[in-house]
C-alpha atoms as a PDB file:
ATOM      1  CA  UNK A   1      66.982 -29.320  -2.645  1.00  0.00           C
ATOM      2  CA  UNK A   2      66.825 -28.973  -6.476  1.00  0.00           C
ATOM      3  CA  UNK A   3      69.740 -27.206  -7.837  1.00  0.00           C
ATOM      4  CA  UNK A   4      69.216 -23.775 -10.317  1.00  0.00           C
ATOM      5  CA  UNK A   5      69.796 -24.043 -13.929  1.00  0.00           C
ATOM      6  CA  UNK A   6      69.180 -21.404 -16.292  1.00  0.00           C
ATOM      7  CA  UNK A   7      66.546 -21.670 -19.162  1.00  0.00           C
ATOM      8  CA  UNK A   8      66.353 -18.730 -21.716  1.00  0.00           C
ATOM      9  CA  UNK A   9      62.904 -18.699 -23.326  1.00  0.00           C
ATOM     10  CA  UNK A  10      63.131 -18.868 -27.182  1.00  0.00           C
ATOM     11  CA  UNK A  11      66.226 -18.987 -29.721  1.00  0.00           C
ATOM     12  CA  UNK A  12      68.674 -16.743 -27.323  1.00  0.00           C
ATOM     13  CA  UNK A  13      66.632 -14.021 -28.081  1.00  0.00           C
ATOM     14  CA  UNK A  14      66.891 -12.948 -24.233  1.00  0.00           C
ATOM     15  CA  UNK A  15      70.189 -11.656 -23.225  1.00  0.00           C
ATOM     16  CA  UNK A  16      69.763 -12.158 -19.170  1.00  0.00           C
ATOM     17  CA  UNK A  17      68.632 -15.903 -18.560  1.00  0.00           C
ATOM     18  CA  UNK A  18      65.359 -17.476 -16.364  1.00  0.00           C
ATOM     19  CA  UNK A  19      66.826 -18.880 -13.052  1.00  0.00           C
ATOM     20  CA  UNK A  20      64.320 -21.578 -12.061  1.00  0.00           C
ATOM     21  CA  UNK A  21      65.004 -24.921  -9.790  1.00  0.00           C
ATOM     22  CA  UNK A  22      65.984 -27.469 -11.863  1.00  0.00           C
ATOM     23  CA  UNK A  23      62.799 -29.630 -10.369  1.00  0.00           C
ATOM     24  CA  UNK A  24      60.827 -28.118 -12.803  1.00  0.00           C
ATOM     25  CA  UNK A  25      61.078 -30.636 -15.291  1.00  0.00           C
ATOM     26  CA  UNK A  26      58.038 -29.725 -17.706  1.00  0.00           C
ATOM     27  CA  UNK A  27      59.789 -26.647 -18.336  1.00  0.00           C
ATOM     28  CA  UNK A  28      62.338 -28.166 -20.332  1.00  0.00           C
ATOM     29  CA  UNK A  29      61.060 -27.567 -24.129  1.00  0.00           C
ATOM     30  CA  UNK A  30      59.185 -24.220 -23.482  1.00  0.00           C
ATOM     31  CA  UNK A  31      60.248 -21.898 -26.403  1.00  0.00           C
ATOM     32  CA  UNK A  32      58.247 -18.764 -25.654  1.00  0.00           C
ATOM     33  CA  UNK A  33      59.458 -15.461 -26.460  1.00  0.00           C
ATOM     34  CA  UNK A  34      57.952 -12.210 -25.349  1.00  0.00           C
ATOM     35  CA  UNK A  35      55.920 -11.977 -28.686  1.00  0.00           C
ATOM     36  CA  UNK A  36      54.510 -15.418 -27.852  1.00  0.00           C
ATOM     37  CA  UNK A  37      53.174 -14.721 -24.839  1.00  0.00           C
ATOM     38  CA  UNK A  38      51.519 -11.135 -25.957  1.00  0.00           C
ATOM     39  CA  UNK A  39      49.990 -13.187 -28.852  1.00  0.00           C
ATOM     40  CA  UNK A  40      48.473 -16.103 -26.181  1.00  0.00           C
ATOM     41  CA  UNK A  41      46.792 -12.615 -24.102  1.00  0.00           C
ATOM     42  CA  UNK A  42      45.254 -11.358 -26.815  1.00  0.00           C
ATOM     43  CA  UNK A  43      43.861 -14.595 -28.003  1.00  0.00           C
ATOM     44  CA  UNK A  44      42.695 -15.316 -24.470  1.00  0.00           C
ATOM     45  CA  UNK A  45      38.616 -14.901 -23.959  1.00  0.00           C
ATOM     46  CA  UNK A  46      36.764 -16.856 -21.594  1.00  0.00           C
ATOM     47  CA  UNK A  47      34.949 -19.791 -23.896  1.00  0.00           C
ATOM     48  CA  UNK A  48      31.464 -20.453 -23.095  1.00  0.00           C
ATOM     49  CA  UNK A  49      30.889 -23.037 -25.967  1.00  0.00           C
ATOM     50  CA  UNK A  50      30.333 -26.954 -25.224  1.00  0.00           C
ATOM     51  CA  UNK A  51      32.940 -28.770 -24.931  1.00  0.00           C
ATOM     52  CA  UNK A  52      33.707 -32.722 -25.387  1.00  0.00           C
ATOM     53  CA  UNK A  53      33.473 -34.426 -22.520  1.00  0.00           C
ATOM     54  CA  UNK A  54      35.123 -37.257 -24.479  1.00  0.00           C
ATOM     55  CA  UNK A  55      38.410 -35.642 -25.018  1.00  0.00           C
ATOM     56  CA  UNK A  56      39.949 -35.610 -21.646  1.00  0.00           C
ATOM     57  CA  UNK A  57      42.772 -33.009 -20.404  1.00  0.00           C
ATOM     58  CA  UNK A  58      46.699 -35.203 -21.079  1.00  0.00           C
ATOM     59  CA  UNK A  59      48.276 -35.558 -17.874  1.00  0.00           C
ATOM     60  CA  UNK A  60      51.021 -34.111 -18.919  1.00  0.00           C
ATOM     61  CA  UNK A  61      49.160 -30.950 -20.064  1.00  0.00           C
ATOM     62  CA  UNK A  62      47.212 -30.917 -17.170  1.00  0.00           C
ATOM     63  CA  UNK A  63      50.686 -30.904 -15.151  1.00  0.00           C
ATOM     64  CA  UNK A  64      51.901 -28.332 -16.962  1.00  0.00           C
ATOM     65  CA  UNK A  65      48.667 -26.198 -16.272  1.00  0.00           C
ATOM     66  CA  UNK A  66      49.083 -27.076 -12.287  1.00  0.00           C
ATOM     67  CA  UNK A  67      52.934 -26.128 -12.295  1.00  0.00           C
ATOM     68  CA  UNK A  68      52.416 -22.877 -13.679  1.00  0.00           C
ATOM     69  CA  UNK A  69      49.479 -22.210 -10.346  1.00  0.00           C
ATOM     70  CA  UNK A  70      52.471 -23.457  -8.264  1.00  0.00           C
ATOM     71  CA  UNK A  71      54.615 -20.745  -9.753  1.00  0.00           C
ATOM     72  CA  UNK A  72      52.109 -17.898  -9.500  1.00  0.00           C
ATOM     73  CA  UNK A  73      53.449 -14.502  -7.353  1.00  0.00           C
ATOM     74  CA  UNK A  74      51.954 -14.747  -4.279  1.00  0.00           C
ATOM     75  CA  UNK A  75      52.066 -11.872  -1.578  1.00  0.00           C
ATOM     76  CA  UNK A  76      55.056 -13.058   0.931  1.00  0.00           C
ATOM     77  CA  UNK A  77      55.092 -16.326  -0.953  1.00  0.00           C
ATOM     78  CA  UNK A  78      51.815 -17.224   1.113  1.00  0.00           C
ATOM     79  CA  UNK A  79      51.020 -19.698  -1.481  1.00  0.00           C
ATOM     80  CA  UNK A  80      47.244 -19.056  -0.167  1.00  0.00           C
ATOM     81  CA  UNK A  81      45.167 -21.869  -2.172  1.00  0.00           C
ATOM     82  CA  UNK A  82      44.894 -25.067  -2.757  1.00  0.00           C
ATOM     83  CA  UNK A  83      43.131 -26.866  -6.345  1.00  0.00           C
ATOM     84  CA  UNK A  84      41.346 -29.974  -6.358  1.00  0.00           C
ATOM     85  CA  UNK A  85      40.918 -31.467 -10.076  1.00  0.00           C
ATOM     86  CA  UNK A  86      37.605 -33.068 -11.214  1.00  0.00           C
ATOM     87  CA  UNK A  87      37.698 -35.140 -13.742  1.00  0.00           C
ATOM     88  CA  UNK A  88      35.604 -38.119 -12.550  1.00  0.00           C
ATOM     89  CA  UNK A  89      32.526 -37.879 -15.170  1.00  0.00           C
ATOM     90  CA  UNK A  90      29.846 -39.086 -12.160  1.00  0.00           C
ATOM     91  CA  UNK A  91      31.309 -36.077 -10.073  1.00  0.00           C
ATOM     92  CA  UNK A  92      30.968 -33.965 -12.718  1.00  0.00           C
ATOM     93  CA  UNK A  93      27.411 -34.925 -12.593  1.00  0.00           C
ATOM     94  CA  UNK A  94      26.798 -34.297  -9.146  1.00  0.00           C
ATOM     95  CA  UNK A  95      28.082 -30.626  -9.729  1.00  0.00           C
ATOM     96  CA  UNK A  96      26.107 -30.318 -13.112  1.00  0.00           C
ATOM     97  CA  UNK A  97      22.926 -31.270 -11.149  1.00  0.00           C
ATOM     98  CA  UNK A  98      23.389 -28.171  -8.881  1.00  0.00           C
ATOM     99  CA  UNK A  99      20.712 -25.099  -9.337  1.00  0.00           C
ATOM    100  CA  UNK A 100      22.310 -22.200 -10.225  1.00  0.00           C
ATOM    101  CA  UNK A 101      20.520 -18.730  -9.902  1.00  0.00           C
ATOM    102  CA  UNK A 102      22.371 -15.903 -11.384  1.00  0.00           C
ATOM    103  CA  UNK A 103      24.202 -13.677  -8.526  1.00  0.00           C
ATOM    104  CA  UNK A 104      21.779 -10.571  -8.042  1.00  0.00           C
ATOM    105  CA  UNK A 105      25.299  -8.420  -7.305  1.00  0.00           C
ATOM    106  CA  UNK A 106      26.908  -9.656 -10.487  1.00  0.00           C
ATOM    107  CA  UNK A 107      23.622  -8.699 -12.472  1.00  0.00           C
ATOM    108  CA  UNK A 108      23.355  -5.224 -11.072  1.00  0.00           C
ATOM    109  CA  UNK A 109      27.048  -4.935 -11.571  1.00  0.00           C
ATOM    110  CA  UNK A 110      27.539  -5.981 -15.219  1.00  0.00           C
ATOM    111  CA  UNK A 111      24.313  -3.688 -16.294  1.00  0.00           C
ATOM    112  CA  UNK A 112      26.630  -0.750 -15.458  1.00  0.00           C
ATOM    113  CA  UNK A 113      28.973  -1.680 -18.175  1.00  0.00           C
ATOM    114  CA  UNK A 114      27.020  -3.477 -20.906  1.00  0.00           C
ATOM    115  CA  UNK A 115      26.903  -1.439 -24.279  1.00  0.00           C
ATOM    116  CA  UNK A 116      23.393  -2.166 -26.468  1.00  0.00           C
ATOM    117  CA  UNK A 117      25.659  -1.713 -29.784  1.00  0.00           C
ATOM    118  CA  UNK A 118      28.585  -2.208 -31.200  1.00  0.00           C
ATOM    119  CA  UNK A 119      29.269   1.430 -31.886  1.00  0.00           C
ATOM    120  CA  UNK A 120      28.784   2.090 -28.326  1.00  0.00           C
ATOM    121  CA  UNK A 121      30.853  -0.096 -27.351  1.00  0.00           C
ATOM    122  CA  UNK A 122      33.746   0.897 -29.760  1.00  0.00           C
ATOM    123  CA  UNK A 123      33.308   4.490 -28.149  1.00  0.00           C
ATOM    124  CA  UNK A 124      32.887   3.289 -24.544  1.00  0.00           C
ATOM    125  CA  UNK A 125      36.126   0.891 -24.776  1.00  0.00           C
ATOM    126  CA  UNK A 126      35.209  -0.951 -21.857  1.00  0.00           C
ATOM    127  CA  UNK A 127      32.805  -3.041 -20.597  1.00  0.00           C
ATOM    128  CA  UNK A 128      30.733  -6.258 -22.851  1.00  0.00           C
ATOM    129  CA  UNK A 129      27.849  -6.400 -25.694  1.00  0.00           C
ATOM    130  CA  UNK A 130      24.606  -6.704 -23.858  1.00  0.00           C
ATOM    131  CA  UNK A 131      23.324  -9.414 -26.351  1.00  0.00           C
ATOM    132  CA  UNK A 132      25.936 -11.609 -24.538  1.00  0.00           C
ATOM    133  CA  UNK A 133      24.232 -11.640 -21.885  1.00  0.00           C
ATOM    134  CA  UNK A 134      19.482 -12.869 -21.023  1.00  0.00           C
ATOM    135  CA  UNK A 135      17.568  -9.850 -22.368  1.00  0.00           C
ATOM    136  CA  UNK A 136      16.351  -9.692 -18.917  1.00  0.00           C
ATOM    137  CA  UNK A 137      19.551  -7.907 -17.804  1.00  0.00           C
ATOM    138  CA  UNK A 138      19.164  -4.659 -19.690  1.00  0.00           C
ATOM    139  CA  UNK A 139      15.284  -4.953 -20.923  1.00  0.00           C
ATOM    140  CA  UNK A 140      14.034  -4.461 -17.704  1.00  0.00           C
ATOM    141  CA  UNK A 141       9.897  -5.817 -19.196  1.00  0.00           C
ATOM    142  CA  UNK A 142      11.139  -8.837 -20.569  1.00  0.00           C
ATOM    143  CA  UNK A 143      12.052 -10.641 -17.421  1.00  0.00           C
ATOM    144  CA  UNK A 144       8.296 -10.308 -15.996  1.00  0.00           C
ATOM    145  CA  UNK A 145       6.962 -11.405 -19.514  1.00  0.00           C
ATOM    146  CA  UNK A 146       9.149 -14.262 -19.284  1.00  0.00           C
ATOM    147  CA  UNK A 147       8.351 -15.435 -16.396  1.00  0.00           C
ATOM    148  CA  UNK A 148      10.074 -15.388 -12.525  1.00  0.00           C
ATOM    149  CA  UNK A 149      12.021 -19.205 -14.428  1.00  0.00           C
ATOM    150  CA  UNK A 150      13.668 -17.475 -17.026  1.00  0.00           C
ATOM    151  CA  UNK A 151      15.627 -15.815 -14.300  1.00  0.00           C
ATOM    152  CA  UNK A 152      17.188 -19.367 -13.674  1.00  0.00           C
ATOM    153  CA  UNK A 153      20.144 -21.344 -15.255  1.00  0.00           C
ATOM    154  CA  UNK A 154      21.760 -24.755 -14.486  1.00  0.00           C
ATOM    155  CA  UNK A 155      25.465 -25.327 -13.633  1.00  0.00           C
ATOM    156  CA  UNK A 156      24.944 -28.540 -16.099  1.00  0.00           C
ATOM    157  CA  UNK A 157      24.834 -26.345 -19.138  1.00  0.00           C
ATOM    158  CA  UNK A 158      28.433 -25.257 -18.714  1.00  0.00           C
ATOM    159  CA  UNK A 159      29.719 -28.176 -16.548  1.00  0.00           C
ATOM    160  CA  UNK A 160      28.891 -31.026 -17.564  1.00  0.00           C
ATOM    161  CA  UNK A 161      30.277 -31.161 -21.164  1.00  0.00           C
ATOM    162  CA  UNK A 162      34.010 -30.610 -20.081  1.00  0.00           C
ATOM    163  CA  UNK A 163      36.903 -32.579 -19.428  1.00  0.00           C
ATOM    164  CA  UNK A 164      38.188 -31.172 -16.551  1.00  0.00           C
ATOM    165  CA  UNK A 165      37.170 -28.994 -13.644  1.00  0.00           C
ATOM    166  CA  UNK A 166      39.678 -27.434 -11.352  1.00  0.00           C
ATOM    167  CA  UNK A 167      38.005 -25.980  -8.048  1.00  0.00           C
ATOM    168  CA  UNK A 168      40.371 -23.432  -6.419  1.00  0.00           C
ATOM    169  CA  UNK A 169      39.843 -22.927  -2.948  1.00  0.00           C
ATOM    170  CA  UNK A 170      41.498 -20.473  -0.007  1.00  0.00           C
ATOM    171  CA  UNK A 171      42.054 -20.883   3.214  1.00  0.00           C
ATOM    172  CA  UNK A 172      40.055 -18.226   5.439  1.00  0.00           C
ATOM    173  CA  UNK A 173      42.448 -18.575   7.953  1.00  0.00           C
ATOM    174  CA  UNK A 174      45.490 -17.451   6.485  1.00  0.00           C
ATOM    175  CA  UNK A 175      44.134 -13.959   5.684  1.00  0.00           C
ATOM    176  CA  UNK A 176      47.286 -11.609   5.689  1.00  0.00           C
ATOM    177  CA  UNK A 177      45.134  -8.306   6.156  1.00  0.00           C
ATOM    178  CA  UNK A 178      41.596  -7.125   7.299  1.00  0.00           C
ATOM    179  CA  UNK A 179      39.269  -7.350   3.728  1.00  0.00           C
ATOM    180  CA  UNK A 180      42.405  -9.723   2.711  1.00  0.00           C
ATOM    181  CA  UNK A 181      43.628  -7.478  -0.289  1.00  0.00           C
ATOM    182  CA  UNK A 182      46.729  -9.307  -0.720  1.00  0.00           C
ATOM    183  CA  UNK A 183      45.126 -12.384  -0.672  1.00  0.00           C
ATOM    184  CA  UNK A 184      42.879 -11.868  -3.621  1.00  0.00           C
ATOM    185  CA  UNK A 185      45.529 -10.012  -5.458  1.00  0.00           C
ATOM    186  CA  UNK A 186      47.590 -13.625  -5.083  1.00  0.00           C
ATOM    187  CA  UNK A 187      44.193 -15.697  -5.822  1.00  0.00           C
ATOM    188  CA  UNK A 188      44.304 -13.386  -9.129  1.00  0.00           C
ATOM    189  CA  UNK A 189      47.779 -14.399 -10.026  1.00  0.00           C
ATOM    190  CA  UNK A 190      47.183 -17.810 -10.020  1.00  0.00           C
ATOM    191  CA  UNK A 191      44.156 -17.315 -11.919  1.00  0.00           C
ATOM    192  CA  UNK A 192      46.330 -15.570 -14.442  1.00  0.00           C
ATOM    193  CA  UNK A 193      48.661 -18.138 -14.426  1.00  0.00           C
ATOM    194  CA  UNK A 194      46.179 -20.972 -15.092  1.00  0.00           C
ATOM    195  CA  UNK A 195      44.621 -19.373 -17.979  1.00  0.00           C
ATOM    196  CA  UNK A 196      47.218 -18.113 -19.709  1.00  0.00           C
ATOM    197  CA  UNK A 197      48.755 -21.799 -19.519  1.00  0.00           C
ATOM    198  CA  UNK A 198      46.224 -23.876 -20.467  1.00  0.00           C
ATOM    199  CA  UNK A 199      45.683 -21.356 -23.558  1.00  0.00           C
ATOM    200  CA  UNK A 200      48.817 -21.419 -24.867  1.00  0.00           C
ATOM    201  CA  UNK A 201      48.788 -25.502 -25.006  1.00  0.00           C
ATOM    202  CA  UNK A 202      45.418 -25.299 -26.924  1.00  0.00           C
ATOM    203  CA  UNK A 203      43.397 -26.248 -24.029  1.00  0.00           C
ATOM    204  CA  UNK A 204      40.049 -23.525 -23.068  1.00  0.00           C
ATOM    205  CA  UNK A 205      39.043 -22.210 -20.435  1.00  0.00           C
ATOM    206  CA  UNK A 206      35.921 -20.777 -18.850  1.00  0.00           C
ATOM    207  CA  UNK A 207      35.986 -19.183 -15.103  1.00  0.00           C
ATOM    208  CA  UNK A 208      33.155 -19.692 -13.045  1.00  0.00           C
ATOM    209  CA  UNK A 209      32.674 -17.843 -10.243  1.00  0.00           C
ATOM    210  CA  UNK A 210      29.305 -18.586  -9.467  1.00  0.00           C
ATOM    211  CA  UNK A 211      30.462 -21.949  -7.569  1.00  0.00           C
ATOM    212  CA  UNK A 212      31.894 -19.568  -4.927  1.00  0.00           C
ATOM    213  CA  UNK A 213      28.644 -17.940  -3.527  1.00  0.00           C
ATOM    214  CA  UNK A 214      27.343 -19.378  -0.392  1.00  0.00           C
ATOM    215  CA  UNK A 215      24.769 -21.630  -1.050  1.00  0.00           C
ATOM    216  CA  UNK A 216      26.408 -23.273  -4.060  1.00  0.00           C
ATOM    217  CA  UNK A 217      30.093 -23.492  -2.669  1.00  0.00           C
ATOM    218  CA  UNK A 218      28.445 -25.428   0.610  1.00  0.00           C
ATOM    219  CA  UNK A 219      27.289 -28.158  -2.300  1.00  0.00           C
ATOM    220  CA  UNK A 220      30.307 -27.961  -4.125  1.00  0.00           C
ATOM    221  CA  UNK A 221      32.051 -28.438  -0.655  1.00  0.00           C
ATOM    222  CA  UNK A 222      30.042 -31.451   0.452  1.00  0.00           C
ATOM    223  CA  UNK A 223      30.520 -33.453  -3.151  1.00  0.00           C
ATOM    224  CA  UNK A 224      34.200 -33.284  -2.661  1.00  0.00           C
ATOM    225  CA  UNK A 225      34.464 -33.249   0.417  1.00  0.00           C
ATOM    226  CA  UNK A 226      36.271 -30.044   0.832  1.00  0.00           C
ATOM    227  CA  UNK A 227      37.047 -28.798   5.073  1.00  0.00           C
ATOM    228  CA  UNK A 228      34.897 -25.931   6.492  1.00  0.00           C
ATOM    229  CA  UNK A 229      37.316 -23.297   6.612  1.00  0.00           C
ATOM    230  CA  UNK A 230      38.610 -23.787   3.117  1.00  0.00           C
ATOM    231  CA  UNK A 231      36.329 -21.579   0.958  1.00  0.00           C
ATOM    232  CA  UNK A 232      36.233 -21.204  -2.733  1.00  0.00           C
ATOM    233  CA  UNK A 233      37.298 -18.637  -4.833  1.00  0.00           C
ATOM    234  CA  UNK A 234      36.523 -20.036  -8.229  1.00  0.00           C
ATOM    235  CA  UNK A 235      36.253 -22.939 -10.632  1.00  0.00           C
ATOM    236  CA  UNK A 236      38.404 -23.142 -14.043  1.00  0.00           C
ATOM    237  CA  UNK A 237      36.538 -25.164 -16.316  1.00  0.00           C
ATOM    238  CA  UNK A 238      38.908 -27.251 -18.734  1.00  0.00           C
ATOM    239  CA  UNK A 239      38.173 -28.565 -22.237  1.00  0.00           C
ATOM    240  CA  UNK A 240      38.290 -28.589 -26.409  1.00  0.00           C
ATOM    241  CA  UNK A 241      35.091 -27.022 -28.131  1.00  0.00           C
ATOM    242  CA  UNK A 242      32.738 -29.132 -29.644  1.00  0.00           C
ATOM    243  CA  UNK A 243      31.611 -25.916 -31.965  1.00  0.00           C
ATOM    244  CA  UNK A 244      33.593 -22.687 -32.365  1.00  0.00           C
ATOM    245  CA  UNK A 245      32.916 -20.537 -29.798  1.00  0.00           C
ATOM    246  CA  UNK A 246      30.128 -17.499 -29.990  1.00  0.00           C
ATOM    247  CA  UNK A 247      32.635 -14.641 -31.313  1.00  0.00           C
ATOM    248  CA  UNK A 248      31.801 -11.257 -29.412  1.00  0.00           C
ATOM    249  CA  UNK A 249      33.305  -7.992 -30.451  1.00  0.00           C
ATOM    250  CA  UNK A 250      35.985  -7.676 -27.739  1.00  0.00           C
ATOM    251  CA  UNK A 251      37.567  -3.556 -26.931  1.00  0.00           C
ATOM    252  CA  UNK A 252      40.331  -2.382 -24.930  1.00  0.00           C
ATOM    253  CA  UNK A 253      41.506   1.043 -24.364  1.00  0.00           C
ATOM    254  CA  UNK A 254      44.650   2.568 -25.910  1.00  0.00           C
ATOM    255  CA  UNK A 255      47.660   2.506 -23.575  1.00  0.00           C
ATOM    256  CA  UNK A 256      47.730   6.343 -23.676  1.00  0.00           C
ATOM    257  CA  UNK A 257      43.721   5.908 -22.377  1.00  0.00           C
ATOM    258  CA  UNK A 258      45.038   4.749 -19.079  1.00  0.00           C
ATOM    259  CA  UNK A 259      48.576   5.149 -18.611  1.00  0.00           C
ATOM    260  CA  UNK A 260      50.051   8.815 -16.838  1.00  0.00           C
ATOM    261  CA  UNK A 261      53.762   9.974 -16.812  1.00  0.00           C
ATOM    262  CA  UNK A 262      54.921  10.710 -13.657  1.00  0.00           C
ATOM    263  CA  UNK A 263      52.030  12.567 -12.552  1.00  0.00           C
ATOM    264  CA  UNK A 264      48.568  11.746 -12.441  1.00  0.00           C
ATOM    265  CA  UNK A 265      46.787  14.088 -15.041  1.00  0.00           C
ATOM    266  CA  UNK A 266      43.161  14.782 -15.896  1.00  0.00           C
ATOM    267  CA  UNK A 267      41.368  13.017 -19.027  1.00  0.00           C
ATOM    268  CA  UNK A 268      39.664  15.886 -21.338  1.00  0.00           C
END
């Protein structure tokens, strides 16, 4: 058994120290401090630009980035997934080659909160720009001028020019409660975890979820030869941008927008 030590996170600025088992070696040298890690969230956005397949993930970065899943809260410690890391360019490949349709349930879903403006979306405070997304989505004539193709994208065109692809997977059997809430609320952590990690070593990061539907995941499954009754939740794709990434006017809502004082009150 490792013994504890304690590790304060920047220059003393924390008066009650981190407990953490000394095994965690990669630890040692952190100098976050709270500010840091609000700065690394609000930098955080989900990069969709190429990236160089030449410059590969360090393994020591890469360790860092699988330590902090380790460490993610997960409901009575279930420690409900399991990650397997692709960074074999001819497997990467095999995944790239994969048809991808877009999810019908994520289209219908993201039309409710797409804003056609800027100004709307500064008023609406949540939700994304609808030019980030095929005008098919929210021009309901264009996708039957286009054509029943343009409905259709390739895996390859985010995939394939990356360094890394982690592939997160569950298993099915350790659900903890019927519709497995606490399982997904754990899955989320270590999502968190991942992201905010790889960010704040200079590394981006794109989440695909599109790798979990049925048809694709039983692909996915097969190339890596991943067991039947693991399913999976979602791939984190790793990597440094070839070109800046496609900047997107990005809106949150003001604490007092969502937060309530010890009683839940009514918004005017």
């Amino acid at each position: 058994m490792g013994g504890i030590a304690e590790i304060t996170y920047g220059p003393g600025a924390l008066t009650n120290a981190v407990r953490r088992p000394t095994d965690l070696q990669c630890v040692q040298g952190y100098g976050f401090t709270m500010r840091d890690l609000l700065d690394i969230m609000w930098q955080r956005h989900s990069c969709r630009a190429p990236f160089d397949p030449d410059s590969g993930i360090g393994e020591h970065d890469l360790q860092r980035i699988l330590d902090a899943a380790r460490w993610s809260p997960t409901a009575h410690n279930m420690q409900n997934f399991e990650i397997v890391v692709v960074d074999d360019k001819q497997t990467l490949a095999e995944i790239s080659a994969i048809h991808l349709p877009p999810s019908e349930t994520f289209q219908v879903d993201e039309s409710l909160h797409l804003s056609l403006s800027e100004a709307e979306l500064l008023q609406q405070k949540t939700g994304l720009l609808a030019a980030m997304f095929p005008a098919s989505w929210h021009e309901p004539d264009s996708e039957r001028a286009a054509g029943a193709g343009a409905r259709h994208t390739y895996l390859g065109r985010t995939i394939s020019p990356c360094a890394a692809l982690l592939i997160v997977v569950f298993d099915r059997q350790m659900r903890s409660s019927e519709g497995d809430t606490l399982g997904i609320m754990s899955l989320g952590c270590v999502m968190q975890n991942l992201w905010l990690m790889a960010e704040s070593l200079g590394i981006r990061v794109q989440i695909l979820s599109a790798v979990g539907q049925t048809d694709i995941a039983d692909r996915v499954r097969r190339i890596l030869a991943i067991p039947g009754h693991m399913d999976i939740a979602f791939a984190v794709r790793l990597g440094y941008p070839i070109t800046a990434s496609e900047s997107h006017l990005r809106v949150r809502r003001r604490i007092e927008d969502f937060t309530h004082r010890n009683r839940y009150r009514k918004r005017e």
